[in-house]
C-alpha atoms as a PDB file:
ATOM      1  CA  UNK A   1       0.000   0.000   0.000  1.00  0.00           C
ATOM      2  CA  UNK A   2       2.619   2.651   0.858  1.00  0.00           C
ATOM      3  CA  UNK A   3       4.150   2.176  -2.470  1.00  0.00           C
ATOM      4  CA  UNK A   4       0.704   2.892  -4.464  1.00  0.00           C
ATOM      5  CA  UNK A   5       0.690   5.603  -1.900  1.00  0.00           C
ATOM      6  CA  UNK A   6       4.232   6.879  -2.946  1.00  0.00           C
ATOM      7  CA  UNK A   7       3.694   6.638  -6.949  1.00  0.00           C
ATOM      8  CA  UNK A   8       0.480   8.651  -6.936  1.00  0.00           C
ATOM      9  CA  UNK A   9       2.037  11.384  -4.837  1.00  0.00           C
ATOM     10  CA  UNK A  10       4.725  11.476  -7.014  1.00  0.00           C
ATOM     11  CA  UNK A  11       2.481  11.439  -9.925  1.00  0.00           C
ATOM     12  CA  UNK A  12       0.825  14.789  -8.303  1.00  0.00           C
ATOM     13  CA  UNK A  13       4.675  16.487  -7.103  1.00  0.00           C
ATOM     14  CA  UNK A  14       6.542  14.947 -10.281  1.00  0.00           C
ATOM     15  CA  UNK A  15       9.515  15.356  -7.298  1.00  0.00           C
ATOM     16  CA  UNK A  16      11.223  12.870  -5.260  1.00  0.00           C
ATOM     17  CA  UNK A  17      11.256  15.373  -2.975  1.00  0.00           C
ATOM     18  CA  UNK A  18       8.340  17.070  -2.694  1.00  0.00           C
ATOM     19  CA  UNK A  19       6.599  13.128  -2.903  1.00  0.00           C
ATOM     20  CA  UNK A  20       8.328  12.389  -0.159  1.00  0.00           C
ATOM     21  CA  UNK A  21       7.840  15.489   1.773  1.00  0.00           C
ATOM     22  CA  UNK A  22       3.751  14.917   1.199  1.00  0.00           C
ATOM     23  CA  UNK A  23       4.132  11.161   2.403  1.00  0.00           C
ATOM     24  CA  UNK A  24       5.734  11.941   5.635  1.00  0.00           C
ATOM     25  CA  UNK A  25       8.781   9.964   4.546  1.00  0.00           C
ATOM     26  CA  UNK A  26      12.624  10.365   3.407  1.00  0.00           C
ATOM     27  CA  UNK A  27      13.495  10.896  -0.465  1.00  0.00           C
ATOM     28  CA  UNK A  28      15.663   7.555   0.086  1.00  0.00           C
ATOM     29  CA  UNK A  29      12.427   5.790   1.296  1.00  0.00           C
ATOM     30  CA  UNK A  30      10.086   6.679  -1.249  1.00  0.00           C
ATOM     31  CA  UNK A  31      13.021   6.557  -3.664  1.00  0.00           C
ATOM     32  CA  UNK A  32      13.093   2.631  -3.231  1.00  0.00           C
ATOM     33  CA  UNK A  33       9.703   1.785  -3.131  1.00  0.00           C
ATOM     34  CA  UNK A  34       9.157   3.173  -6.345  1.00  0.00           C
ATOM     35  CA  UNK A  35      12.009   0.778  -7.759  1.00  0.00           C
ATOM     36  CA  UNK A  36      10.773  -1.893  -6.173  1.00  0.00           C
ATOM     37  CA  UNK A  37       7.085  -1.037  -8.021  1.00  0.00           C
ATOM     38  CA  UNK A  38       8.916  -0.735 -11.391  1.00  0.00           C
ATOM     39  CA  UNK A  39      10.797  -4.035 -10.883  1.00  0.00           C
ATOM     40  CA  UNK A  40       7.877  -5.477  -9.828  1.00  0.00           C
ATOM     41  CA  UNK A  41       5.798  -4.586 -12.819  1.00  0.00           C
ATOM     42  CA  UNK A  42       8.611  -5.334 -15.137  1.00  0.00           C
ATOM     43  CA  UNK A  43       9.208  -1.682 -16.563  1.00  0.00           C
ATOM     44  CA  UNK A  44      10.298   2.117 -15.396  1.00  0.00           C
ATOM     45  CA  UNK A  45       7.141   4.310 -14.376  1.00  0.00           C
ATOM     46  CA  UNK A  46       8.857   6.999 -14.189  1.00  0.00           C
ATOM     47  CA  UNK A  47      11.518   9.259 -16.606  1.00  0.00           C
ATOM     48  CA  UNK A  48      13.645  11.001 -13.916  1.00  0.00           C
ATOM     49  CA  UNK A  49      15.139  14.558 -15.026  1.00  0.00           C
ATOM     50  CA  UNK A  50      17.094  17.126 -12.172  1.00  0.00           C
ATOM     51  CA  UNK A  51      14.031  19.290 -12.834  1.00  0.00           C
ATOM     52  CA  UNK A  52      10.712  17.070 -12.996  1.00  0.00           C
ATOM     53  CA  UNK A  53      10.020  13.611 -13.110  1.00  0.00           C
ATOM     54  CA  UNK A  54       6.818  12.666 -15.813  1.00  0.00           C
ATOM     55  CA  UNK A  55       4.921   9.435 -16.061  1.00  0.00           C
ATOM     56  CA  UNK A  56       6.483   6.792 -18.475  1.00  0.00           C
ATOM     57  CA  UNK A  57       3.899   4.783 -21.095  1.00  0.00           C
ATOM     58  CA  UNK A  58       4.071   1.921 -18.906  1.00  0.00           C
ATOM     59  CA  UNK A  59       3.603   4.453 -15.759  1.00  0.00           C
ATOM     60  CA  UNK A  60       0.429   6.177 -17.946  1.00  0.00           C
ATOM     61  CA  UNK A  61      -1.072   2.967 -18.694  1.00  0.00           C
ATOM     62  CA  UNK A  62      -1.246   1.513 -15.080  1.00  0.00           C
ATOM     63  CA  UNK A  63      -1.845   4.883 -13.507  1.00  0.00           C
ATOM     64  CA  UNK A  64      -5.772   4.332 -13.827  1.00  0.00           C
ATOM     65  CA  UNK A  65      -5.626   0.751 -12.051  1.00  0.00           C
ATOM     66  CA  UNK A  66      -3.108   1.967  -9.068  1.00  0.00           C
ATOM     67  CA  UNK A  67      -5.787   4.884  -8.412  1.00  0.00           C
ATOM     68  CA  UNK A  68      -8.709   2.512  -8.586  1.00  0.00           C
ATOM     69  CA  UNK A  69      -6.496   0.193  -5.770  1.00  0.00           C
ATOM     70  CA  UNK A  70      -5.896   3.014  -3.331  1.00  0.00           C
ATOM     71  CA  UNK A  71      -9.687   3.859  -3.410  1.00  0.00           C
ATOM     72  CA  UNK A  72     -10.572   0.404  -2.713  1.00  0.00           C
ATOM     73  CA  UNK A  73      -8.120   0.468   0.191  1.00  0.00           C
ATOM     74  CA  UNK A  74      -9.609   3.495   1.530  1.00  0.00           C
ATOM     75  CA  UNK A  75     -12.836   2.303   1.383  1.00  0.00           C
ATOM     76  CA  UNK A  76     -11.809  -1.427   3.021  1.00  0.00           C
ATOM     77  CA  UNK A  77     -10.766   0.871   5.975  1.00  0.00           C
ATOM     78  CA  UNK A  78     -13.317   2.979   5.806  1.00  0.00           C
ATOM     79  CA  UNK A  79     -15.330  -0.008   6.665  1.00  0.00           C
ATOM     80  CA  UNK A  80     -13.414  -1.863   8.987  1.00  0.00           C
ATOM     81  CA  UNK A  81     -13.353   1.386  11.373  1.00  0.00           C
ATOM     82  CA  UNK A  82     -17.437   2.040  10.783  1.00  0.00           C
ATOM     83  CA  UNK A  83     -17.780  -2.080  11.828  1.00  0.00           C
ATOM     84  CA  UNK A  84     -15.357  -1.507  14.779  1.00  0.00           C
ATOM     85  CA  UNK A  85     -16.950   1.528  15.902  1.00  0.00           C
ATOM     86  CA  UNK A  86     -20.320   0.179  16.250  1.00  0.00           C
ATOM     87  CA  UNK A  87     -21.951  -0.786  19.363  1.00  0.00           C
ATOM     88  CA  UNK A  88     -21.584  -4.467  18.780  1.00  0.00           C
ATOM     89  CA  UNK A  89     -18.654  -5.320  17.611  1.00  0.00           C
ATOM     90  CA  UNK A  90     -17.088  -7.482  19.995  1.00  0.00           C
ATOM     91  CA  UNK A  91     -20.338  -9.951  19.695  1.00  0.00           C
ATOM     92  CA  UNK A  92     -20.626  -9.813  16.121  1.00  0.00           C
ATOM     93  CA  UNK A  93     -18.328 -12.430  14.446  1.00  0.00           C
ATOM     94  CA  UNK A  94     -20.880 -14.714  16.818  1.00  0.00           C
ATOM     95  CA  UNK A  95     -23.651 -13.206  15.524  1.00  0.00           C
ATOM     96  CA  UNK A  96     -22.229 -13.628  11.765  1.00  0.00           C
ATOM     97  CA  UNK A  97     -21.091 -16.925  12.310  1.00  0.00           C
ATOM     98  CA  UNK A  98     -24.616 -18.031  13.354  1.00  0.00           C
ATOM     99  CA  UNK A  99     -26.219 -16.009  10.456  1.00  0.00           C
ATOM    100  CA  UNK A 100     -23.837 -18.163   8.058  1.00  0.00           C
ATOM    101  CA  UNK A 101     -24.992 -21.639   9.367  1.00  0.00           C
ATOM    102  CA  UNK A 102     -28.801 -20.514   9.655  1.00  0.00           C
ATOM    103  CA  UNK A 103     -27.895 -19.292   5.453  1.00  0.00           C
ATOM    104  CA  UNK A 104     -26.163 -22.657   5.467  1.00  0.00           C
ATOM    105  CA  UNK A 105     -29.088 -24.505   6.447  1.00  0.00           C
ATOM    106  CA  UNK A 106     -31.822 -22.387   4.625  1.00  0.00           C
ATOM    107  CA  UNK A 107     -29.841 -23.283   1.224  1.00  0.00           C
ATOM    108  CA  UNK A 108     -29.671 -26.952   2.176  1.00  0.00           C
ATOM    109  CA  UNK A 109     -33.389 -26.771   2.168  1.00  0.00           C
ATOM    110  CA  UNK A 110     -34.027 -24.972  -0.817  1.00  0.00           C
ATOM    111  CA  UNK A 111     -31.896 -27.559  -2.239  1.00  0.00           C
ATOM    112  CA  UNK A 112     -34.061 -30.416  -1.318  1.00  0.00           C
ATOM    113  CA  UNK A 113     -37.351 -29.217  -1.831  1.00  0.00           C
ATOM    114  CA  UNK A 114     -36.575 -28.076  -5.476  1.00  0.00           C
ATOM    115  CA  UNK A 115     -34.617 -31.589  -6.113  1.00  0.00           C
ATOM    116  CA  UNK A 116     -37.829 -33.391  -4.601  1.00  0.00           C
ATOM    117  CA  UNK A 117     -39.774 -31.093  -6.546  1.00  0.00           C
ATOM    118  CA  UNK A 118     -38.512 -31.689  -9.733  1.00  0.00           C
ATOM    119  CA  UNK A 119     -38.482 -35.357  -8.949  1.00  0.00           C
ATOM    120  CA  UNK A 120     -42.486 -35.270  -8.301  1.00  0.00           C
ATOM    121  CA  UNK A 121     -42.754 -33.086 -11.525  1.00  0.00           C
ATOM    122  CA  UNK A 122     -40.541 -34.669 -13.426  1.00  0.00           C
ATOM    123  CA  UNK A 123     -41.633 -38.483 -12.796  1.00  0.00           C
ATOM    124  CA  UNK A 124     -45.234 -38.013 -11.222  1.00  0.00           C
ATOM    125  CA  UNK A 125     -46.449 -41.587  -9.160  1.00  0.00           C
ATOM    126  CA  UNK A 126     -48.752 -43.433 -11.647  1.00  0.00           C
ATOM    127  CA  UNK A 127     -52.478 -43.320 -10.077  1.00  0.00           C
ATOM    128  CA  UNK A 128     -52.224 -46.681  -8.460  1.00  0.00           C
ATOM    129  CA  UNK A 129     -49.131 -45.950  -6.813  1.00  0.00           C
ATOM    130  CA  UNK A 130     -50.842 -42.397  -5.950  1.00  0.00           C
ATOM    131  CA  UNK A 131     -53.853 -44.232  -4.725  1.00  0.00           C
ATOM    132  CA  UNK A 132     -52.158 -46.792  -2.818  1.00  0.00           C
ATOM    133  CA  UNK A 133     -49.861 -43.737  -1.103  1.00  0.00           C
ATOM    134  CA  UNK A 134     -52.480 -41.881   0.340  1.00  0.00           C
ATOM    135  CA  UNK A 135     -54.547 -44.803   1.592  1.00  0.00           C
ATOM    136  CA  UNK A 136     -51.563 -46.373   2.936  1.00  0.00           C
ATOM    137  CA  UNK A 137     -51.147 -42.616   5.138  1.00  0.00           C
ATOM    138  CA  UNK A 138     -54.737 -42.607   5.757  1.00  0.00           C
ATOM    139  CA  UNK A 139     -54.213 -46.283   7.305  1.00  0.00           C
ATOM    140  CA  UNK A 140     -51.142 -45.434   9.585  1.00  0.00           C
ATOM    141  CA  UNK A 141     -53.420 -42.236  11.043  1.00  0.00           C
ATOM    142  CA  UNK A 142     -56.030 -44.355  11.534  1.00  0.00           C
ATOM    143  CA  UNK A 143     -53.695 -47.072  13.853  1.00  0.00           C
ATOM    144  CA  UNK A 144     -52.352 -44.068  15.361  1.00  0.00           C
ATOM    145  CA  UNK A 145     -55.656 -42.769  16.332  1.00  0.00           C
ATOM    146  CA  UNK A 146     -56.932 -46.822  17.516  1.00  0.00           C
ATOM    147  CA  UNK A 147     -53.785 -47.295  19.948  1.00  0.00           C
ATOM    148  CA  UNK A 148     -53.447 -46.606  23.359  1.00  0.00           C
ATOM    149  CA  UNK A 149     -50.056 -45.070  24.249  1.00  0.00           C
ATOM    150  CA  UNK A 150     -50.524 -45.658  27.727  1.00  0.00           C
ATOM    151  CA  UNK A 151     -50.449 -49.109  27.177  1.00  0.00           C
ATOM    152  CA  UNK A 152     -47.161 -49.445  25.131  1.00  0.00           C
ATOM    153  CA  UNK A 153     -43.770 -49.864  26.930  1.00  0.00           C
ATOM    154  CA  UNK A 154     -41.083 -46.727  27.841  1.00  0.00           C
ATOM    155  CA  UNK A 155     -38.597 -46.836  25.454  1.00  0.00           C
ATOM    156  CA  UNK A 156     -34.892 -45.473  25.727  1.00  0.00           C
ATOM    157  CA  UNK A 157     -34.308 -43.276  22.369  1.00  0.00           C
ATOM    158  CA  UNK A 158     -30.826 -43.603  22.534  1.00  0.00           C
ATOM    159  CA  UNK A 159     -31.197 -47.390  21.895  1.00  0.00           C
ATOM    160  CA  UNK A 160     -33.139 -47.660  19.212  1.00  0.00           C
ATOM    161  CA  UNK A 161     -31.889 -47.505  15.429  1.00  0.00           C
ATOM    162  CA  UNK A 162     -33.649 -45.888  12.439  1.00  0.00           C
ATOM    163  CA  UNK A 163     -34.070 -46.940   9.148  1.00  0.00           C
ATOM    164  CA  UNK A 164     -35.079 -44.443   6.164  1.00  0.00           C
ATOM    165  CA  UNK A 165     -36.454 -45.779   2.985  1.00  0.00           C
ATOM    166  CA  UNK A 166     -34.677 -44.190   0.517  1.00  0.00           C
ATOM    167  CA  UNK A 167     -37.514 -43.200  -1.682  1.00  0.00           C
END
């Protein structure tokens, strides 16, 4: 960041100098960060002079995308320093975290009811099986409704297994 920081003030001084002066930092400081920018994108940014320093093509062409990053860092701490500031903060990666597995699960969901969906839509049960479906439900309410729970025997939940038909 400091050396996007150093080539735009240098683009606005066109002096070492002056740059430096307007960063808060020594000429040798600012002097090698701007190097280390040109050997990093392969190319001199600037052409150096003893009276101005001007933008080279390469410097020109990536001037637009080296503004664009220093706004997007201002605005990352822009927001970072509004989140930390509110009220909240200290609770909220909590409060995130169980947004994301509530999202998590509301997804999973969507997911199986549109699968299922298409399933039914997409292979509808013939009318026998249809019939056979609901009067096979319509029998299991109908036991349900006949038995006595009092009657049946506790049973520990932990010790029983479950089976799911796959259909």
């Amino acid at each position: 960041m400091h050396q996007v920081r150093y080539f735009l003030a240098l683009c606005a001084e066109q002096n070492f100098t002056r740059a430096a002066r307007r960063c808060g930092v020594k000429q040798p400081s600012l002097t090698r960060a701007v190097k280390k920018m040109e050997t990093e994108l392969g190319g001199p940014l600037f052409d150096r002079d003893r009276t101005n320093t001007r933008l080279t093509d390469l410097g020109i062409y990536v001037r637009h995308e080296i503004e664009r990053i220093d706004r997007s860092s201002m605005e990352v701490k822009r927001k970072a320093a509004q989140f930390l500031a509110a009220p909240t903060a200290k609770s909220r990666p909590r409060v995130m975290e169980a947004f994301m597995r509530a999202h998590h699960v509301i997804v999973i969901v969507a997911v199986l009811v549109i699968v299922v969906g298409a399933k039914l839509f997409l292979f509808p049960p013939k009318k026998a099986e249809a019939d056979t479906r609901t009067s096979a439900s319509l029998n299991v309410h109908q036991m349900h409704r006949n038995i006595n729970m009092q009657n049946l025997p506790v049973q520990n939940m932990h010790d029983m297994s479950f089976v799911f038909d796959s259909d």
